[in-house]
Protein backbone atom coordinates (compact mmCIF):
# COMPACT_ATOMS: atom_id res chain seq x y z
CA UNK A 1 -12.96 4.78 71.86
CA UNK A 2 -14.28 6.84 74.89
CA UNK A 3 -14.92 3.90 76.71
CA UNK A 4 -11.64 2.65 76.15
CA UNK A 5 -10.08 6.26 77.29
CA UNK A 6 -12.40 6.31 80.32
CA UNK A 7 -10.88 2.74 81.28
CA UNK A 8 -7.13 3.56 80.80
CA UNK A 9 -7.87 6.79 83.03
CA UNK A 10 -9.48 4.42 85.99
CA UNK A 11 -6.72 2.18 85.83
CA UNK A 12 -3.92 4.89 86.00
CA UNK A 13 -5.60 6.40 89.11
CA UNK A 14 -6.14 3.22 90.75
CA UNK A 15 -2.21 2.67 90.19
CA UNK A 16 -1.76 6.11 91.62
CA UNK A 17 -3.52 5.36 94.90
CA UNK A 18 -1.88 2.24 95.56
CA UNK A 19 1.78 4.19 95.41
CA UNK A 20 0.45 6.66 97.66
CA UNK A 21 -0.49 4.07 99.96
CA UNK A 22 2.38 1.55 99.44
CA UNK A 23 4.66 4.72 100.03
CA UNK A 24 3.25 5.86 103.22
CA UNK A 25 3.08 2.54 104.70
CA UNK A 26 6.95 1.09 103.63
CA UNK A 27 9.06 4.81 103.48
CA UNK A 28 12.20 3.55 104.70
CA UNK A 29 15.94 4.75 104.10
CA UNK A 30 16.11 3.65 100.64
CA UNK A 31 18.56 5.34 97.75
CA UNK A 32 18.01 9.08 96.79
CA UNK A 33 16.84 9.94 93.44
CA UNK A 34 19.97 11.16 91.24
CA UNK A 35 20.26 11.43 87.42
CA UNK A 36 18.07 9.87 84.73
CA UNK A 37 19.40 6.31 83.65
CA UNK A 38 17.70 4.93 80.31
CA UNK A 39 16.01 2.89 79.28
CA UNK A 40 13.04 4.25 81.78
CA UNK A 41 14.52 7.99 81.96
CA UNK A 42 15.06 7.50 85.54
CA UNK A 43 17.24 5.77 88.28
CA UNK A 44 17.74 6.14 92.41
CA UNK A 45 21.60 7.06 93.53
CA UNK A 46 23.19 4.31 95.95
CA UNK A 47 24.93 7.12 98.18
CA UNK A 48 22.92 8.47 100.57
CA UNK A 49 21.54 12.31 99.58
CA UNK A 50 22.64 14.26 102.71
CA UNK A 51 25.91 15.71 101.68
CA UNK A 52 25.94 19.63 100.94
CA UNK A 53 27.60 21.22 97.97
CA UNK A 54 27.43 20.08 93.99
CA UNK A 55 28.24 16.69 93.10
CA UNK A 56 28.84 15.17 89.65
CA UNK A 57 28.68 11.74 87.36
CA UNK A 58 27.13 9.02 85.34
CA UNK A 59 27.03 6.05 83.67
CA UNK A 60 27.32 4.36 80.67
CA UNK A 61 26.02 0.81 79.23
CA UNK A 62 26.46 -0.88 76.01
CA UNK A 63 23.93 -3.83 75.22
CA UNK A 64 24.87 -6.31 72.73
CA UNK A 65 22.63 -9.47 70.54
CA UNK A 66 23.37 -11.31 68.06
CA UNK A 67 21.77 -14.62 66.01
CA UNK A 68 23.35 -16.74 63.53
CA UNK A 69 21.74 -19.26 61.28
CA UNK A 70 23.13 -21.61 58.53
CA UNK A 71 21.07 -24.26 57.03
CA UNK A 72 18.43 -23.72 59.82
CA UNK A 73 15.59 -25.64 58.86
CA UNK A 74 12.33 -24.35 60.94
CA UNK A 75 14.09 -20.88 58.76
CA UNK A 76 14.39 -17.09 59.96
CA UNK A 77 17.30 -14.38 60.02
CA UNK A 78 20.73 -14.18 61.64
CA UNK A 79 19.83 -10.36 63.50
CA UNK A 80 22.62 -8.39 65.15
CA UNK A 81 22.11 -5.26 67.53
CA UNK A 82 23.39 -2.74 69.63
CA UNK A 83 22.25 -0.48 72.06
CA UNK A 84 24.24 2.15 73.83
CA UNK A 85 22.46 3.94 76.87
CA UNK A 86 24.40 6.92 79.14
CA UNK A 87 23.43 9.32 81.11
CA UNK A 88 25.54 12.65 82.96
CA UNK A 89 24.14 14.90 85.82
CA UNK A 90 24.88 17.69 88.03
CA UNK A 91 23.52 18.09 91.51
CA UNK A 92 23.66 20.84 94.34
CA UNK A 93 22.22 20.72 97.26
CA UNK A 94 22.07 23.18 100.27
CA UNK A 95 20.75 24.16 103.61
CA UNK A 96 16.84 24.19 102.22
CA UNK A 97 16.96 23.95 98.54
CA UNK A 98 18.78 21.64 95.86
CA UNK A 99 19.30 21.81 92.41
CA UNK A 100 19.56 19.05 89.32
CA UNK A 101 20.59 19.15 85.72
CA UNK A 102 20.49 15.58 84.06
CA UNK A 103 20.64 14.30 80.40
CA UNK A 104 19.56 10.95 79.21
CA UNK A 105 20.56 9.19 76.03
CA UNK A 106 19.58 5.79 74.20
CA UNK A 107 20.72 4.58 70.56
CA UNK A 108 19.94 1.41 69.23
CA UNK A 109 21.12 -0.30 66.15
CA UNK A 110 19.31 -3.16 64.23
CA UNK A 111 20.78 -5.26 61.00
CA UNK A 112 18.04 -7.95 59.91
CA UNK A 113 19.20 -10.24 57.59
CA UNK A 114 20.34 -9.07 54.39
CA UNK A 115 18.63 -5.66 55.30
CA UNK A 116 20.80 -2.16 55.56
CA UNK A 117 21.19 -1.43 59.37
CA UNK A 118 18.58 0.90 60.23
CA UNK A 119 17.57 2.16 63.74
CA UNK A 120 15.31 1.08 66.58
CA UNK A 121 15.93 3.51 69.54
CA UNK A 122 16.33 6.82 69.72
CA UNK A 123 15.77 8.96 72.55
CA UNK A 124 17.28 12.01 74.09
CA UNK A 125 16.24 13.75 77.30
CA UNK A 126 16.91 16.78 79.20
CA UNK A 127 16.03 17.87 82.77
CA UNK A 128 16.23 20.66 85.15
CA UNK A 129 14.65 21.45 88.53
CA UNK A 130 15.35 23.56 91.63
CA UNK A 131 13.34 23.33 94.94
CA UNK A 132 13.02 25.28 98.21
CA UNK A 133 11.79 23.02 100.94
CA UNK A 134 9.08 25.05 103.55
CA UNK A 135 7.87 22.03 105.35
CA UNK A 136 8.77 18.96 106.63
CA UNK A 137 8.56 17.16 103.33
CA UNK A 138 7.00 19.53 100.88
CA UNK A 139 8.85 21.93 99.03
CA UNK A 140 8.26 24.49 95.99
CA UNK A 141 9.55 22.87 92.52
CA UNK A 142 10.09 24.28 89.56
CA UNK A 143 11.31 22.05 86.19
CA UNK A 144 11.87 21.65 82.46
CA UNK A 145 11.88 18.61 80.84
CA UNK A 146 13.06 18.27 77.28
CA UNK A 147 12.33 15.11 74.86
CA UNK A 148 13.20 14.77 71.41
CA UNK A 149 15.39 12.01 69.50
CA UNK A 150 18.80 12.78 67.30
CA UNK A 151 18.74 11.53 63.85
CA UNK A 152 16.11 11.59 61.01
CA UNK A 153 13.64 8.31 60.95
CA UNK A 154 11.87 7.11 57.77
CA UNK A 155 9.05 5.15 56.97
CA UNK A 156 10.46 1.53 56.55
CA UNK A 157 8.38 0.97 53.21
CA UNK A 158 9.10 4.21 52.18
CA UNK A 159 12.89 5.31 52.78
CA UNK A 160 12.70 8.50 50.96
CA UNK A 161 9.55 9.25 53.43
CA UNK A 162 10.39 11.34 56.74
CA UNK A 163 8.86 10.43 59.71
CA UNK A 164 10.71 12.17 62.00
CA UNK A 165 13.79 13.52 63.26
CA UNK A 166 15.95 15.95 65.49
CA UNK A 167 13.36 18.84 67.23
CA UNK A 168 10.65 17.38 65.31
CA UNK A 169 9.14 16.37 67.28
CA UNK A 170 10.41 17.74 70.83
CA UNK A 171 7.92 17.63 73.57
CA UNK A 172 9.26 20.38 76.60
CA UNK A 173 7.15 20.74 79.90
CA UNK A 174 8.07 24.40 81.91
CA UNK A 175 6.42 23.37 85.23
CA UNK A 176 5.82 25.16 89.12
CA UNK A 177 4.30 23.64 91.78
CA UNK A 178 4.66 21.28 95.13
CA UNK A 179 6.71 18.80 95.70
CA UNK A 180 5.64 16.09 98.53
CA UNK A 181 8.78 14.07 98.99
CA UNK A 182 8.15 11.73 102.33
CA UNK A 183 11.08 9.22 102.12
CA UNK A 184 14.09 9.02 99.66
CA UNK A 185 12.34 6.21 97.48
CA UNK A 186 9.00 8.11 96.91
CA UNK A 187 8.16 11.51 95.35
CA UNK A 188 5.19 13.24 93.98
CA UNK A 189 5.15 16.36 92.27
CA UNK A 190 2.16 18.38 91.08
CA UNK A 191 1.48 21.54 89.22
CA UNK A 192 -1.08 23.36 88.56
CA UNK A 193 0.47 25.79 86.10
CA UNK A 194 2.27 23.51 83.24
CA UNK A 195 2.91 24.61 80.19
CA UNK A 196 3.39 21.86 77.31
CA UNK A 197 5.35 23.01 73.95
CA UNK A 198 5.07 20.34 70.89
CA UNK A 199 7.73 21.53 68.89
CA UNK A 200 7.90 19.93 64.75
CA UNK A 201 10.78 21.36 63.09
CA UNK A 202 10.40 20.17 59.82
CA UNK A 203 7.82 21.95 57.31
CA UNK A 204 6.63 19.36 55.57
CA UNK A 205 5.60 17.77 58.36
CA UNK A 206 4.34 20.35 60.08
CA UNK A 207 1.95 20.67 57.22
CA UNK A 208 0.43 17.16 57.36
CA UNK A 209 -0.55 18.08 61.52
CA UNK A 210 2.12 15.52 62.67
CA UNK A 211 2.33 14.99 66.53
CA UNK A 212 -0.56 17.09 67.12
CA UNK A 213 0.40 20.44 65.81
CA UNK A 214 -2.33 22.63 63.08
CA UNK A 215 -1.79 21.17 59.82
CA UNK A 216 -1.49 23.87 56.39
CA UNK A 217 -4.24 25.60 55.25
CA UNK A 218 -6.11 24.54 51.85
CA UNK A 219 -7.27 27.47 49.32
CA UNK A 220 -10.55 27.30 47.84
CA UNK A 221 -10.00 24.05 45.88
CA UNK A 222 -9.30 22.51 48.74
CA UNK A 223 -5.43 22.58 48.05
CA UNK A 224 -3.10 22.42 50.22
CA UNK A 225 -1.22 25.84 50.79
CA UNK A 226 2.49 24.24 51.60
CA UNK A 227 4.27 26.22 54.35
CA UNK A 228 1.43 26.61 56.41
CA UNK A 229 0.91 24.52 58.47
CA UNK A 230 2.45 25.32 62.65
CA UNK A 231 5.62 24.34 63.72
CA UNK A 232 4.63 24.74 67.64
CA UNK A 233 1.83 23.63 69.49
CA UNK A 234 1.14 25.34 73.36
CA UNK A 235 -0.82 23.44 75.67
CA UNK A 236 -1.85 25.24 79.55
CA UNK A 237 -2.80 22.37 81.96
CA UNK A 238 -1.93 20.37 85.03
CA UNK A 239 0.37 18.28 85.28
CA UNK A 240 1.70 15.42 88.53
CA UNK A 241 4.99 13.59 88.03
CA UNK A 242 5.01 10.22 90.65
CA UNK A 243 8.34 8.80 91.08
CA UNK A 244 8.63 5.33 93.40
CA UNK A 245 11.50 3.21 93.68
CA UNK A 246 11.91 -0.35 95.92
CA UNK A 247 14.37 -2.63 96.41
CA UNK A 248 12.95 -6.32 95.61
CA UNK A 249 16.10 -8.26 96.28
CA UNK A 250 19.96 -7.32 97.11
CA UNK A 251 20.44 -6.98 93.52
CA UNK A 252 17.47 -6.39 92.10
CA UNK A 253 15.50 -2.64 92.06
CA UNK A 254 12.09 -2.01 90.79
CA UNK A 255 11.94 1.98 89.34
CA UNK A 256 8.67 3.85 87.99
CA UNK A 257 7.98 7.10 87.44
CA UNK A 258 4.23 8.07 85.64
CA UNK A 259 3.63 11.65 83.95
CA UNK A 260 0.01 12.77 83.78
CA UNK A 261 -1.10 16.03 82.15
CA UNK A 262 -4.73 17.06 81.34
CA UNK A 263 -5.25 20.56 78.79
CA UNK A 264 -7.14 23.07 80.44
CA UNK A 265 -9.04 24.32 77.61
CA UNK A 266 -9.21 21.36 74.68
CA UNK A 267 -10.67 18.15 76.12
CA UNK A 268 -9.57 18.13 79.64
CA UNK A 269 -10.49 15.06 80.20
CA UNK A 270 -8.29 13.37 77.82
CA UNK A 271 -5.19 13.07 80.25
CA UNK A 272 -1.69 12.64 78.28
CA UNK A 273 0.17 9.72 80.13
CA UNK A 274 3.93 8.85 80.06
CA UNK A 275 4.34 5.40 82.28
CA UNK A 276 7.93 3.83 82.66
CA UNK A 277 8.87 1.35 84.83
CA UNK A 278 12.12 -0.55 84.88
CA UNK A 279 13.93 -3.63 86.79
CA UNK A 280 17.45 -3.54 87.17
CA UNK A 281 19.23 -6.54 87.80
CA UNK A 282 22.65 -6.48 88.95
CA UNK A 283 25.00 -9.21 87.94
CA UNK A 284 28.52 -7.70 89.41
CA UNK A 285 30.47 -4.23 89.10
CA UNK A 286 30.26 -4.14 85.73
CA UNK A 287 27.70 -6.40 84.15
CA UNK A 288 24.08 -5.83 84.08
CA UNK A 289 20.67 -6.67 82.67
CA UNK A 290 17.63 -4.32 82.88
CA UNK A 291 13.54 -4.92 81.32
CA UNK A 292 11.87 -1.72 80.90
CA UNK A 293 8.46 -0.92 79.65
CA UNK A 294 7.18 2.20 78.80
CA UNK A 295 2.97 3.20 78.21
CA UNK A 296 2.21 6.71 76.19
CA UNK A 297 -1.33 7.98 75.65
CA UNK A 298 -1.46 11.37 73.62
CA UNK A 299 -5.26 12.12 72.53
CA UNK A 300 -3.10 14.89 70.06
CA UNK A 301 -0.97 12.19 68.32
CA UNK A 302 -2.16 9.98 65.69
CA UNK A 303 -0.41 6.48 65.33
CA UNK A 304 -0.94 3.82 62.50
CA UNK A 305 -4.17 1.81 63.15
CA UNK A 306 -2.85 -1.42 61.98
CA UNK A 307 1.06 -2.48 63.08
CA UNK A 308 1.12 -3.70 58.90
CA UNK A 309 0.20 -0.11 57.62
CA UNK A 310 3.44 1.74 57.39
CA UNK A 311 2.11 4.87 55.62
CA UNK A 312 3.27 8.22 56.17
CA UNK A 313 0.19 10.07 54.63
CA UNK A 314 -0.93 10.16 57.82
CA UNK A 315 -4.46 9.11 56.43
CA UNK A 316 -4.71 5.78 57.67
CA UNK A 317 -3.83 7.09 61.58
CA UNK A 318 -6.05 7.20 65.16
CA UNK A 319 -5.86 7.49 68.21
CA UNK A 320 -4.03 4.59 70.65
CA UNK A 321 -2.22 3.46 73.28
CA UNK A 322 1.67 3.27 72.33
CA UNK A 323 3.70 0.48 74.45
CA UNK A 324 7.47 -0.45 74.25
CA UNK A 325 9.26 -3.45 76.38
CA UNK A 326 12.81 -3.99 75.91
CA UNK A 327 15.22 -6.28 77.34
CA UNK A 328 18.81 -5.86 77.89
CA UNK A 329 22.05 -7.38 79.25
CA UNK A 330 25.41 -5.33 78.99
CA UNK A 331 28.43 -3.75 79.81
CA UNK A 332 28.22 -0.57 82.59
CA UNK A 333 30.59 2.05 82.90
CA UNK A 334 30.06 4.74 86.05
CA UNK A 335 31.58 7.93 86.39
């Protein structure tokens, strides 16, 4: 497993050095960064980001699939989806500094067969930052970032069994640091003061040690004392946010942004990474098809070892990498 951990780690910071070298070779005039957009959590504005004062909007999508069978001999199940993705923002910008708020939604919607329609996305996420430029391309930054879902989740085997569900868990990063920001298309933030709140607000699974947090106590007969185990778990580390966007063709855009953040005092060198990268294919004004795939390592969160164990004893859990592709073609609304 360490060897495995050391590898992912290499790999990330090779990644990392190529940006920084891709981005100081190509910065050209691209598209500002603006709100997030799901399904990566981020997206570049088409206007260019030189206009003073606060500014407003968003967009909406709505992703349909569907697949009928009758008398299908090789067999399977008629499916039918839905995914709706938006995203709202606020942005000011003055004579040195600028300031964000942005929100970021995505709801999916699976039936299977003769199966009740259950869900399979569910994301919501919040940001804020404010920065004071003091140099030609640095500035001091200061953000929160917010990530939880909305509506309760259940083991599929299990309905009656809670996985998880609104605050529980929420993941929010309070961050200050430097902000290196040497074309519209490229940013890289890092700070060393970061503080990382795993929030479970649900008891019961608080006392199992879900997503990381101290599980209950057990009395002397090895019991388990219900109601207490932690709802909140504080972390104190760094933390570096890269963001780098490029424009591949006239229609098509190529978006990442990777999240790195390393405990100061419980296994340092077990970074936490978020990667999402997204390609965004534009068909007219309002038609649209995007693939997206997001990598998360968290040494703190435990995830079934086998894709065919759907416990939620949380016994039969470890440590590995979690990684989500999705594919989608849809309707866009802008605002």
């Amino acid at each position: 497993m360490r060897t495995t951990v050391l590898f992912v780690k290499r790999c990330f910071l090779t990644v990392l050095l190529l940006w920084l070298s891709v981005a100081a070779a190509c910065a050209q005039d691209y598209a500002p960064y603006r709100a997030p957009t799901p399904p990566a959590a981020f997206r570049l504005a088409a206007d260019e980001d030189t206009i003073r004062g606060w500014r407003r909007g968003g967009d909406g999508t709505l992703n349909f699939s569907q697949v009928s069978l009758s008398n299908w001999a090789p067999g399977g199940q008629s499916s039918l989806s839905l995914l709706a993705l938006g995203n709202a923002y606020v942005y000011y910008r003055g004579e040195n500094h600028t300031f964000a708020l942005a929100s970021n939604l995505v709801y999916g919607l699976l039936k299977s067969g003769k199966a009740k329609v259950r869900k399979n996305d569910d994301r919501l996420e919040l940001n804020a930052r404010y920065s004071r430029s003091y140099a030609t391309k640095w500035s001091y930054a200061a953000q929160v970032n917010l990530k939880t879902q909305l509506t309760p989740t259940s083991d599929i085997m299990k309905p009656d069994s809670l996985l998880s569900k609104f605050l529980a868990p929420a993941y929010i990063l309070a961050s200050i640091g430097f902000e290196y920001k040497p074309s519209d298309d490229f940013s890289l933030f890092l700070s060393p003061a970061t503080g990382k709140f795993t929030v479970v607000n649900d008891q019961q699974l608080a006392d199992v040690g879900a997503f990381g947090v101290k599980a209950a106590r057990r009395d002397a007969d090895d019991q388990v004392l219900v109601g207490t185990g932690e709802r909140m778990r504080e972390e104190l580390g760094a933390y570096l946010n890269v963001r780098y966007r490029r424009g591949l063709m006239s229609n098509v855009t190529y978006q990442t942004r990777l999240e790195l953040f390393s405990n100061y005092f419980h296994n340092p060198q077990n970074i936490d990474v978020n990667w999402e990268n997204l390609v965004d294919f534009k068909v007219n004004k309002f038609i649209s098809a995007s693939v997206a795939a997001t990598l998360v390592y968290d040494d703190d969160v435990l995830v079934p070892l086998n894709a065919d164990q759907q416990n939620s004893d949380f016994t039969a859990r470890g440590r590995r990498i979690q990684f989500k592709e999705t594919l989608g073609i849809g309707l866009t609304y802008k605002f």
